[in-house]
Protein backbone atom coordinates (compact mmCIF):
# COMPACT_ATOMS: atom_id res chain seq x y z
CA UNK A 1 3.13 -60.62 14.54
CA UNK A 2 3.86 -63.39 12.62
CA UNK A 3 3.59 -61.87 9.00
CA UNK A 4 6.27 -59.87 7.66
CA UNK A 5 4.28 -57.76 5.22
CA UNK A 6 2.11 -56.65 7.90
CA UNK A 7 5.06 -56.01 9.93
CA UNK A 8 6.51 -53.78 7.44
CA UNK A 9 3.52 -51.80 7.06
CA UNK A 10 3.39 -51.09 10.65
CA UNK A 11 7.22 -50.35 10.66
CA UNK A 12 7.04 -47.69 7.62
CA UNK A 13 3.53 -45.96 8.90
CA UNK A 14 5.31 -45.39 12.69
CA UNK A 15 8.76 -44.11 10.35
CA UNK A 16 6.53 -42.04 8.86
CA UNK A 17 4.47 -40.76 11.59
CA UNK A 18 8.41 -39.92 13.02
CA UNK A 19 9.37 -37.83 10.31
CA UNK A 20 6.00 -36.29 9.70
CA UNK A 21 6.62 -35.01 13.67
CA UNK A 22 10.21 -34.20 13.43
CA UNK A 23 9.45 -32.17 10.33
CA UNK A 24 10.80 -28.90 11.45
CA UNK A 25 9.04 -25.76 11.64
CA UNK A 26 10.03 -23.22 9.77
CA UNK A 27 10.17 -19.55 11.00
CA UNK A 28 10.34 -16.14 8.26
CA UNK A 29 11.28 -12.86 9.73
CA UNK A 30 11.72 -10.04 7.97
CA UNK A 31 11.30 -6.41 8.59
CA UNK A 32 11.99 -2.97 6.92
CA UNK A 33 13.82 0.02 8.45
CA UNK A 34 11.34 1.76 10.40
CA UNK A 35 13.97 4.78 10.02
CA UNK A 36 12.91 5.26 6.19
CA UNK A 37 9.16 5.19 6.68
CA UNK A 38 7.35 8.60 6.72
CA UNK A 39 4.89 9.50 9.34
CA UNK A 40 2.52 11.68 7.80
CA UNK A 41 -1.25 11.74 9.24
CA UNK A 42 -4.25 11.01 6.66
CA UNK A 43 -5.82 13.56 8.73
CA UNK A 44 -3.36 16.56 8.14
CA UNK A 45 -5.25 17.08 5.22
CA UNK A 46 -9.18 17.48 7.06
CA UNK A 47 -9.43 21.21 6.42
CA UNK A 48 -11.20 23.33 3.85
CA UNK A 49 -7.52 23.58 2.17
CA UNK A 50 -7.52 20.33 0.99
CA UNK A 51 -11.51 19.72 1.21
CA UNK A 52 -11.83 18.11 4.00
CA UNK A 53 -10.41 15.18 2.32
CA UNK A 54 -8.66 13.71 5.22
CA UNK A 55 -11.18 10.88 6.24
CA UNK A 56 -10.82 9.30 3.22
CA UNK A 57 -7.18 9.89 2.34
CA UNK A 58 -5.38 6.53 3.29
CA UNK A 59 -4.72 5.44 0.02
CA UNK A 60 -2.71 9.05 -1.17
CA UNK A 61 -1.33 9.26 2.34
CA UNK A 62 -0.13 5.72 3.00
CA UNK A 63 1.66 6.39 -0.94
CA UNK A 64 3.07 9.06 0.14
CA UNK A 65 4.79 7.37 3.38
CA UNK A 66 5.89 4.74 1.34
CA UNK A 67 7.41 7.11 -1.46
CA UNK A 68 9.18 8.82 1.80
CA UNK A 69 10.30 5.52 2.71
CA UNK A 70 11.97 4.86 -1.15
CA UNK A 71 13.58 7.99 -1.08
CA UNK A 72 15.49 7.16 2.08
CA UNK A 73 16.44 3.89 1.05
CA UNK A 74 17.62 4.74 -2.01
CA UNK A 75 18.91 8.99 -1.76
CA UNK A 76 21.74 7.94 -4.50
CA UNK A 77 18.77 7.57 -6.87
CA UNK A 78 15.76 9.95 -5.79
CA UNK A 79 17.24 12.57 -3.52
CA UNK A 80 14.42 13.66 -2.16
CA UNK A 81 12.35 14.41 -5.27
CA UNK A 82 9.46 12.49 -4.26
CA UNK A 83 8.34 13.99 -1.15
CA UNK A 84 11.22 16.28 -0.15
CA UNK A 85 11.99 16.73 3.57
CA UNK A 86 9.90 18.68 5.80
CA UNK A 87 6.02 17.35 6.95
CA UNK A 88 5.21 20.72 4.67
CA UNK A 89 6.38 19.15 1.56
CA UNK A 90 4.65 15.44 2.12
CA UNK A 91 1.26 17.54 2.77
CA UNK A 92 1.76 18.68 -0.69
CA UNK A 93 3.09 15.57 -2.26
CA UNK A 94 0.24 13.85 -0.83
CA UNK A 95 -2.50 16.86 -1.87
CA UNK A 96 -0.58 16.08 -5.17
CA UNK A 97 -1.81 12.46 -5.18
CA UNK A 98 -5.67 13.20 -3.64
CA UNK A 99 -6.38 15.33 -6.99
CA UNK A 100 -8.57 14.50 -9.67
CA UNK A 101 -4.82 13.97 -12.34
CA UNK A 102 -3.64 11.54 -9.49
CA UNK A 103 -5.93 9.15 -7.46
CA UNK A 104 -9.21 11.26 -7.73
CA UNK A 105 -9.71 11.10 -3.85
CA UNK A 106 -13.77 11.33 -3.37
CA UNK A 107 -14.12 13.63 0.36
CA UNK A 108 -17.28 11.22 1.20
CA UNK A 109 -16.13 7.39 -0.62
CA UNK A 110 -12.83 7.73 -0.55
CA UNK A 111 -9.77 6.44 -3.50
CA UNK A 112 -10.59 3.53 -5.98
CA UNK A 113 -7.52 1.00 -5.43
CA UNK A 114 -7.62 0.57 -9.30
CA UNK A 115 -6.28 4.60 -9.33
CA UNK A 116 -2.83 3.54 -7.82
CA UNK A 117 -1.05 2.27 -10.08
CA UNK A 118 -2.07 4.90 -12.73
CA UNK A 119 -0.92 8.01 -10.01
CA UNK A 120 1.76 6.33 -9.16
CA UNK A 121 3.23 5.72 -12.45
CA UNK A 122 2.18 8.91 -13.11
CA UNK A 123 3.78 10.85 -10.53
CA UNK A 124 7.22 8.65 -9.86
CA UNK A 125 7.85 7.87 -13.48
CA UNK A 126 5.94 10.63 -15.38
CA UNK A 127 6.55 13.74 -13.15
CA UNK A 128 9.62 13.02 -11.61
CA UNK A 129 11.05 10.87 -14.16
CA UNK A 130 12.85 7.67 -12.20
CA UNK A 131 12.00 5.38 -15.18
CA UNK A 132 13.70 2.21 -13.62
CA UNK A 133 11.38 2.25 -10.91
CA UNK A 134 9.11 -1.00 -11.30
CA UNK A 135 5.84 -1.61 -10.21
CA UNK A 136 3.91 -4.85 -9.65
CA UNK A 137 0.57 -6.07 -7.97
CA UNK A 138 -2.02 -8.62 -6.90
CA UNK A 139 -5.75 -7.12 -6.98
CA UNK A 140 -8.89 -9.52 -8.09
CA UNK A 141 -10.42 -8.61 -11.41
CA UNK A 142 -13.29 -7.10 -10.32
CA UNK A 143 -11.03 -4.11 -9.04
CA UNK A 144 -11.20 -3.18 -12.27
CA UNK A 145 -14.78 -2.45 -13.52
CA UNK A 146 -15.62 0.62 -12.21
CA UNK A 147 -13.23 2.94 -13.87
CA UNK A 148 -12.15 3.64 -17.15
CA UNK A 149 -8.10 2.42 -16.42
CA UNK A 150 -7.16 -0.97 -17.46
CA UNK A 151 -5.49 -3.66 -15.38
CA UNK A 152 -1.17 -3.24 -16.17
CA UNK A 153 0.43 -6.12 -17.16
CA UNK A 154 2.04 -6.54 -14.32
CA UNK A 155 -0.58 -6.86 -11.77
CA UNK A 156 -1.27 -9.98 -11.19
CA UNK A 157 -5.09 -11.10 -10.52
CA UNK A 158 -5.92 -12.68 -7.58
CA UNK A 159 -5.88 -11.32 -3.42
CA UNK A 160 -2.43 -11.05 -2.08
CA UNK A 161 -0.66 -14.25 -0.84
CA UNK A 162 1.85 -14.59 2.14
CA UNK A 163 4.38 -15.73 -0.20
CA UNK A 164 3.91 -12.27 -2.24
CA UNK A 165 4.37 -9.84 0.52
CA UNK A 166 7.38 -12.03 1.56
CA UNK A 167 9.25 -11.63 -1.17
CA UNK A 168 8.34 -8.07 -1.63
CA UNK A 169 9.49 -7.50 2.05
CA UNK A 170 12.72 -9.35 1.73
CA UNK A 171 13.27 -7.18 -1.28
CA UNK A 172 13.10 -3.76 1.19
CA UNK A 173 10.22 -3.00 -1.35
CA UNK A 174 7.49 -0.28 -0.83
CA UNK A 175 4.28 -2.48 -0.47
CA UNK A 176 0.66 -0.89 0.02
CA UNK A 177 -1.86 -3.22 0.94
CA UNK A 178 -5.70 -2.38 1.26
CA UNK A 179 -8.09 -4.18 3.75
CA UNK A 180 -12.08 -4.90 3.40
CA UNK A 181 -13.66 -4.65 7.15
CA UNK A 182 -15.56 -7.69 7.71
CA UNK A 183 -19.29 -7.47 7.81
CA UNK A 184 -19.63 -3.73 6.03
CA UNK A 185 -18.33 -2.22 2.55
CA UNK A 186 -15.78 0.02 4.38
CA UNK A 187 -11.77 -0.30 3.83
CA UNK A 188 -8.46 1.45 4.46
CA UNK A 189 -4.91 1.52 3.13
CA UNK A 190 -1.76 0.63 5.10
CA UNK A 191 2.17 0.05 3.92
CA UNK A 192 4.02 -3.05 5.27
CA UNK A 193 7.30 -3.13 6.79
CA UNK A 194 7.54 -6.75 7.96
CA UNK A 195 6.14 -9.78 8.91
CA UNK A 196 6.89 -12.40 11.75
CA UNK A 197 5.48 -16.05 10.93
CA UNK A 198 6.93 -19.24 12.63
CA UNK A 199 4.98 -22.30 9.75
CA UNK A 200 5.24 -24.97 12.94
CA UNK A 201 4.15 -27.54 10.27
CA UNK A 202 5.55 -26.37 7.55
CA UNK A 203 2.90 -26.29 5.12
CA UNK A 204 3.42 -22.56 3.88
CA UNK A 205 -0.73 -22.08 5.34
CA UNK A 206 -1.01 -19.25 8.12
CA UNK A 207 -2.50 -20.83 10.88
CA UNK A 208 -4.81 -18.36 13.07
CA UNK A 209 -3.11 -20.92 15.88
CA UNK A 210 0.33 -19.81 14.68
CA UNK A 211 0.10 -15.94 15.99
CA UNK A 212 1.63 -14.71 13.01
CA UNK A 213 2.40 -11.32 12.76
CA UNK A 214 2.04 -8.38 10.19
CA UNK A 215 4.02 -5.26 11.04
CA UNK A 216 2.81 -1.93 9.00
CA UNK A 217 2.75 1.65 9.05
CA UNK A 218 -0.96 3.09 9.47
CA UNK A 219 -1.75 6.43 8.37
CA UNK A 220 -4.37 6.78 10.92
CA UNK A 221 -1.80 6.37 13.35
CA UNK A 222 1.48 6.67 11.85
CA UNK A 223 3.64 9.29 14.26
CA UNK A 224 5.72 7.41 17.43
CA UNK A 225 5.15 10.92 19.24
CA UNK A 226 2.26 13.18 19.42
CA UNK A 227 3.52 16.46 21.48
CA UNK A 228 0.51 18.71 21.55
CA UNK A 229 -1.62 15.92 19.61
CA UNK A 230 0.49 16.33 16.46
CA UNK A 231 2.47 14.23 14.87
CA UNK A 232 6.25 14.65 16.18
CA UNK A 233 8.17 12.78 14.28
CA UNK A 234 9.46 8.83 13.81
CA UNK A 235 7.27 6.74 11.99
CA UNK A 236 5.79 3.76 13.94
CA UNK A 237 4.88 0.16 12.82
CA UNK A 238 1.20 -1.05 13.97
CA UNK A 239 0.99 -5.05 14.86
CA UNK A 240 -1.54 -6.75 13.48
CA UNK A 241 -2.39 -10.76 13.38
CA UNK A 242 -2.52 -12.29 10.09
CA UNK A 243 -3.28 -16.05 8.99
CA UNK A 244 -4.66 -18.17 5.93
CA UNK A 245 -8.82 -17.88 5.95
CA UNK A 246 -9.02 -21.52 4.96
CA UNK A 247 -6.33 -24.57 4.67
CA UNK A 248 -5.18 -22.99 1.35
CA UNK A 249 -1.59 -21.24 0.62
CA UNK A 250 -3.38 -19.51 -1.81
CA UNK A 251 -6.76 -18.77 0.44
CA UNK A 252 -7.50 -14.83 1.50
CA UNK A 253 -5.40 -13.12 4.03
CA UNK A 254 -7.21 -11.62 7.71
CA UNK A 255 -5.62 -9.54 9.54
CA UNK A 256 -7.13 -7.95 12.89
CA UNK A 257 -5.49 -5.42 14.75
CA UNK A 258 -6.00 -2.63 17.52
CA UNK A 259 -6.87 0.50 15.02
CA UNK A 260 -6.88 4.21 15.65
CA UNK A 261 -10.34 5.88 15.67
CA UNK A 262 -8.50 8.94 13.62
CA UNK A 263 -8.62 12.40 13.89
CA UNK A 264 -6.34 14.80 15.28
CA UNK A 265 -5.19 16.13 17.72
CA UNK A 266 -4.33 12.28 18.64
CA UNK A 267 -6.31 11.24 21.66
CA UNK A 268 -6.61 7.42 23.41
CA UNK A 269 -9.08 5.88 21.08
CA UNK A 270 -8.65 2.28 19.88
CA UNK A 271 -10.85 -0.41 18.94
CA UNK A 272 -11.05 -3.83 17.41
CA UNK A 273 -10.76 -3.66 13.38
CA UNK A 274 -11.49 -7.31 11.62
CA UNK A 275 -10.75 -7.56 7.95
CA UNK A 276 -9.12 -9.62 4.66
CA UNK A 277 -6.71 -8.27 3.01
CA UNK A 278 -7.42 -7.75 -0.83
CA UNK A 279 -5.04 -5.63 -3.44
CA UNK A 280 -1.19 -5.44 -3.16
CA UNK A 281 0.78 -3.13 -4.79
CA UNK A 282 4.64 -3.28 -4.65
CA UNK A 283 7.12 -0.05 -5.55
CA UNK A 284 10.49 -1.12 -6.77
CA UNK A 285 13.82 0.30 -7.14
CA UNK A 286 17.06 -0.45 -8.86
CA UNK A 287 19.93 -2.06 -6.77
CA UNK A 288 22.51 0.16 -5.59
CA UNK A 289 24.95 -1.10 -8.00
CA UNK A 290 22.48 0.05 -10.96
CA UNK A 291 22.51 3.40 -8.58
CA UNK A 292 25.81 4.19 -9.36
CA UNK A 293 25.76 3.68 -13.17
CA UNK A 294 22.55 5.98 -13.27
CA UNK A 295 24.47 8.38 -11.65
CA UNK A 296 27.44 8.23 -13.39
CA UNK A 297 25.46 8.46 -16.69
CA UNK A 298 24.16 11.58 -15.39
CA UNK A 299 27.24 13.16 -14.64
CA UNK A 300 28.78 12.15 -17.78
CA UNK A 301 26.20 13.66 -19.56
CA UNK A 302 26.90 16.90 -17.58
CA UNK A 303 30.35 16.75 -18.55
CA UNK A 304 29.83 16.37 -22.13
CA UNK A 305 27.22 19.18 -22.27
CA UNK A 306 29.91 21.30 -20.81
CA UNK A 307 32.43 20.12 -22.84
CA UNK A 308 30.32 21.12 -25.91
CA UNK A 309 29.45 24.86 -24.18
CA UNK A 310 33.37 25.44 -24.01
């Protein structure tokens, strides 16, 4: 080749080509303690007790498990006001959330996602009073036009993005996540705990190619034992395979996974569920370190009220 420019040319495309292949891939891992996670069944509540509500009670239920989850990551802070201890007391935290103050469960349609924030604020912040909990969100716009709560500041609008639940997961935060079933109007609620993604080229895009994958707890299937076709005890994280719908970071989410048929007692019963992920919403709490002064504030307090009594 007897002309250097060309020469060049060919020199920097194949230098390019070379780095564009040595690029390296770049792998995110993260998961949550699947120690903290509570195990509660959606379908504890199916009985005329709780009216039949059970079918439709991800969303309360899945809340629940997750508020079960922040009060064992962080006892110095909650104890174990939010859903106390026994599978009695998350039945009740959870019948709590399925009322008409909370989340307004419907037994036939089911939750509204727009009713979580508002019962969660509600019941973490206004009942139980752990004011420096935070709360934020991704849900489309349109999650909002059906009932008479407006969108908080700090959801943001748009469906959930890899990057989100990433940071939300490296954060140990509570994250609920709804899914729309492809090809019907049905959904269902579920609460990460980690996710599992090599990027082989790097381009922050899921590829369906790439096997990424989503762990979360389910609360149609949420127990790791089932003696007598109850839920034993342990929580346990579902697998599910989640990529990118289209070559966009910011395109919507699908996950697919093996999902429980429901209903208890808990029999063999699996099948196929295809869907796209569409609302987020992340619970949380202060760092230890902010723990601590919160708690010595409190005792302080006590002191001084003493102090005063004597």
């Amino acid at each position: 080749m007897k002309n250097p420019a060309i020469l060049i040319a060919v020199l920097v495309g194949i230098w390019g080509a070379a780095q564009q292949d040595l690029r390296a891939a770049t792998t995110y891992s993260v998961t949550e303690s699947i120690s903290c996670f509570g195990w509660l069944d959606q379908y504890s509540l199916d009985s005329a007790t709780y009216n039949n509500v059970g079918p439709q009670a991800c969303v309360p239920t899945a809340s629940t498990n997750a508020m079960t989850y922040l009060q064992n990551l962080a006892p110095g802070y909650f104890g174990t006001a939010l859903t106390g201890t026994t599978y009695a007391s998350w039945m009740a935290a959870d019948a709590t959330l399925v009322s008409a103050g909370y989340m307004d469960t419907d037994p036939a349609s089911g939750t509204y996602y727009n009713h979580i924030p508002y019962a969660l604020n509600k019941y973490i912040i206004g009942d139980k009073g752990f004011s420096s909990v935070q709360f934020s969100g991704m849900f489309e716009n349109s999650q909002w036009t059906d009932a008479p709560y407006d969108k908080p500041s700090y959801i943001t609008e748009g469906t959930p993005t890899t990057q989100f639940l990433l940071a939300a997961l490296r954060a140990n935060n509570a994250i609920l996540f709804s899914i729309k079933y492809d090809g019907s109007g049905g959904g269902h609620e579920l609460l990460a705990g980690g996710l599992n993604w090599t990027d082989l080229n790097d381009d922050e895009i899921i590829q369906e190619s790439e096997n990424a994958t989503l762990y979360f707890v389910d609360p149609l299937d949420p127990s790791a034992t089932y003696p007598d076709g109850e839920p034993g005890g342990g929580a346990k994280f579902t697998q599910g395979h989640i990529w990118n719908s289209s070559n966009l970071a910011t395109s919507q989410l699908k996950l697919d996974y093996s999902q429980y048929g429901g209903k208890l007692p808990y029999s063999d019963n699996y099948s196929t569920s295809n869907s796209m992920i569409n609302t987020a919403f992340v619970i949380a709490v202060p760092e230890p370190a902010t723990w601590l002064l919160l708690g010595l504030g409190v005792a302080a307090g006590i002191v001084f009220r003493r102090r005063a009594r004597d």
